[in-house]
C-alpha atoms as a PDB file:
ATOM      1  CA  UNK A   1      22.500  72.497  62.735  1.00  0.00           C
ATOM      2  CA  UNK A   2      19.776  73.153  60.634  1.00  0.00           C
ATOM      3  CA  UNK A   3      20.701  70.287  57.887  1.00  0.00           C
ATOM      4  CA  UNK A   4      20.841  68.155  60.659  1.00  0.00           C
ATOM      5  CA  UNK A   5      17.684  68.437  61.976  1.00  0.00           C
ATOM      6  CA  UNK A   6      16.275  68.206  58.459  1.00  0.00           C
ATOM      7  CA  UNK A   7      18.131  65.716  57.919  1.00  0.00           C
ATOM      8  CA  UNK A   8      16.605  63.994  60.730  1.00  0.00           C
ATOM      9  CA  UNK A   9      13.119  64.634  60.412  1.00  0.00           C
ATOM     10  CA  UNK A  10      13.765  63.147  56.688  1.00  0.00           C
ATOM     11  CA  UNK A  11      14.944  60.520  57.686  1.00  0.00           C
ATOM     12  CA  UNK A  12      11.632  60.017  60.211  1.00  0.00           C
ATOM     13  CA  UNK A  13       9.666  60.679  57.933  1.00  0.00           C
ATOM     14  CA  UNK A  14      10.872  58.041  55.738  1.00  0.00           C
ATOM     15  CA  UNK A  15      11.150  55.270  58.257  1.00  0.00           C
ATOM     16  CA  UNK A  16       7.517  56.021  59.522  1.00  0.00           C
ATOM     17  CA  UNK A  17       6.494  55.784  55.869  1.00  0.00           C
ATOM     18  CA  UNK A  18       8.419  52.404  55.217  1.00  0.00           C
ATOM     19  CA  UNK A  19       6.389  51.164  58.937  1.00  0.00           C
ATOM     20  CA  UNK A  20       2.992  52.578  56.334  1.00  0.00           C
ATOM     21  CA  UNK A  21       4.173  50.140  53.816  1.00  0.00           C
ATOM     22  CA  UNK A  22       5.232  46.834  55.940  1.00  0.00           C
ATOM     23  CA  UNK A  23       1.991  47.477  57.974  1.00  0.00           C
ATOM     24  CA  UNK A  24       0.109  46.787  54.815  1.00  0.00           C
ATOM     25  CA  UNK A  25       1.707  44.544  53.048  1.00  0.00           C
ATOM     26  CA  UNK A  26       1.552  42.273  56.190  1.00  0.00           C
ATOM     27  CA  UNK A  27      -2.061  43.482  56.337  1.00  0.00           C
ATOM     28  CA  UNK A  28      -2.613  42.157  52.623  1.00  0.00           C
ATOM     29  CA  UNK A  29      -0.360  38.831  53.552  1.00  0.00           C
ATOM     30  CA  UNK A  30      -2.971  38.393  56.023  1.00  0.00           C
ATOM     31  CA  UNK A  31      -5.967  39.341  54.104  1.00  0.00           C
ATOM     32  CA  UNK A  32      -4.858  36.758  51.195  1.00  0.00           C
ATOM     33  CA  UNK A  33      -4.109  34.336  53.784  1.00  0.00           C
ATOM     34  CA  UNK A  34      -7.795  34.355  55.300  1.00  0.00           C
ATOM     35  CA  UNK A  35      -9.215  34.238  52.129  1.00  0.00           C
ATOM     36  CA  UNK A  36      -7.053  30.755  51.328  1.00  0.00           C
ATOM     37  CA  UNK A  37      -8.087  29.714  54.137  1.00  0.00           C
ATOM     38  CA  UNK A  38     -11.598  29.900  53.458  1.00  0.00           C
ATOM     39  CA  UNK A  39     -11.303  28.542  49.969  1.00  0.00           C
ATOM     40  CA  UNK A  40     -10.265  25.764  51.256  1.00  0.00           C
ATOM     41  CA  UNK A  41     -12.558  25.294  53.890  1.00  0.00           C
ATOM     42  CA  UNK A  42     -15.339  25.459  51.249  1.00  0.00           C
ATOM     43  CA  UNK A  43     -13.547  23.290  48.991  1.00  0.00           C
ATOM     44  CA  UNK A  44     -12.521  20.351  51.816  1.00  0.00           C
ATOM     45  CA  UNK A  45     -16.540  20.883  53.068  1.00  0.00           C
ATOM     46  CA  UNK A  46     -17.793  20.187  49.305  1.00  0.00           C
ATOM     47  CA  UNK A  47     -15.164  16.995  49.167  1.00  0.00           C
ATOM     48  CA  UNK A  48     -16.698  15.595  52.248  1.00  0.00           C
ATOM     49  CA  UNK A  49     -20.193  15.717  51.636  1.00  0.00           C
ATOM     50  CA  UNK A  50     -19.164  14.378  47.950  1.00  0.00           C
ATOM     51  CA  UNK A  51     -17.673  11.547  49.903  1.00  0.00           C
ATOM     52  CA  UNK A  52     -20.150  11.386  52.368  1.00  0.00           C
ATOM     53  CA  UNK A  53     -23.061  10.942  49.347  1.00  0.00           C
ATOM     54  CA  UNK A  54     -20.645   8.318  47.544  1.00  0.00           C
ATOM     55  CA  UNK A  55     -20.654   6.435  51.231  1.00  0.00           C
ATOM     56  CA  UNK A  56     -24.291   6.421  52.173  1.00  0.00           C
ATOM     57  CA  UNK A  57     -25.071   5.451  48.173  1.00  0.00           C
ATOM     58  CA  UNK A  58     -22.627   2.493  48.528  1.00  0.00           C
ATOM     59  CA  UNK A  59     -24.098   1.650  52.315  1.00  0.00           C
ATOM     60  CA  UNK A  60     -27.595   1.648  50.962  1.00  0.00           C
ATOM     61  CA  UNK A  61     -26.784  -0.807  48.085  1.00  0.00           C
ATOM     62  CA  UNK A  62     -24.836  -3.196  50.441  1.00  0.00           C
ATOM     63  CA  UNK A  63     -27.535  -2.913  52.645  1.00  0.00           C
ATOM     64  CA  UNK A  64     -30.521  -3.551  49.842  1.00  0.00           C
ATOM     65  CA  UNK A  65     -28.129  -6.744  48.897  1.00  0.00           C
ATOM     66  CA  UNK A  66     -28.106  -7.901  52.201  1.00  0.00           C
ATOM     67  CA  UNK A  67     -31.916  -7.752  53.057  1.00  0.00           C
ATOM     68  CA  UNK A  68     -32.171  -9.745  49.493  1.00  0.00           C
ATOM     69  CA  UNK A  69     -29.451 -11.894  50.416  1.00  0.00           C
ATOM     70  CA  UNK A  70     -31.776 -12.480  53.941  1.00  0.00           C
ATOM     71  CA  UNK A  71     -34.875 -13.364  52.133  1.00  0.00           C
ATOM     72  CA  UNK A  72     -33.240 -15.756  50.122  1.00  0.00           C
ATOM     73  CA  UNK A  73     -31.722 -17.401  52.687  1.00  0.00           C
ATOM     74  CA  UNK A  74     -35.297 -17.641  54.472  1.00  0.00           C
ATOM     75  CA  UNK A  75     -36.621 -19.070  51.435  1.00  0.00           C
ATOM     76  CA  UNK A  76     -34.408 -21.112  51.139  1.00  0.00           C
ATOM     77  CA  UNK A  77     -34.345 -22.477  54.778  1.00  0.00           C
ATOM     78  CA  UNK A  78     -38.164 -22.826  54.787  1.00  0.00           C
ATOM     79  CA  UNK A  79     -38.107 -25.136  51.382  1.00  0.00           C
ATOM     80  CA  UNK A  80     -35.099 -27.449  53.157  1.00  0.00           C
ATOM     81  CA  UNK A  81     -37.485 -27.173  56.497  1.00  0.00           C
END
C-alpha cells in the first residue's frame, strides 16, 4: 500500500508541476503576444502619420497650384474684359 500511495503522490506531484510549466509558457505566449502587438501598433501609428505628412505636403502643393492657377485665370479674364 505504501508504493501506492507514493506512487500516487509522485505522480501529483508531477502533474501539478507540468500545470507550473503550461501555466507559464502560456503566460510567456501571452507576454510575447502583447508585446507584438504593441510593436505593431507603434509601427502602423509611425506609417500613418508618414502618410498623413506625405498627404497634407501633396494637398498643400495642389492647393498653392490652384490659387496660382486662380490668379491667372483673373488676370487673364480682366485683360479679355
Amino acid at each position: 500500500m505504501d508504493n501506492r500511495q507514493g506512487g500516487i503522490q509522485q505522480l501529483l506531484a508531477a502533474e501539478q508541476e507540468a500545470q507550473q510549466i503550461v501555466n507559464t509558457a502560456r503566460n510567456g505566449k501571452m507576454a510575447r503576444l502583447r508585446q507584438a502587438k504593441e510593436e505593431a501598433q507603434k509601427e502602423i501609428a509611425a506609417y500613418r502619420s508618414q502618410i498623413e505628412l506625405e498627404f497634407q505636403k501633396k494637398l498643400a502643393q495642389s492647393n498653392g497650384d490652384s490659387g496660382a492657377n486662380v490668379k491667372r485665370l483673373e488676370q487673364e479674364t480682366e485683360i479679355k474684359m
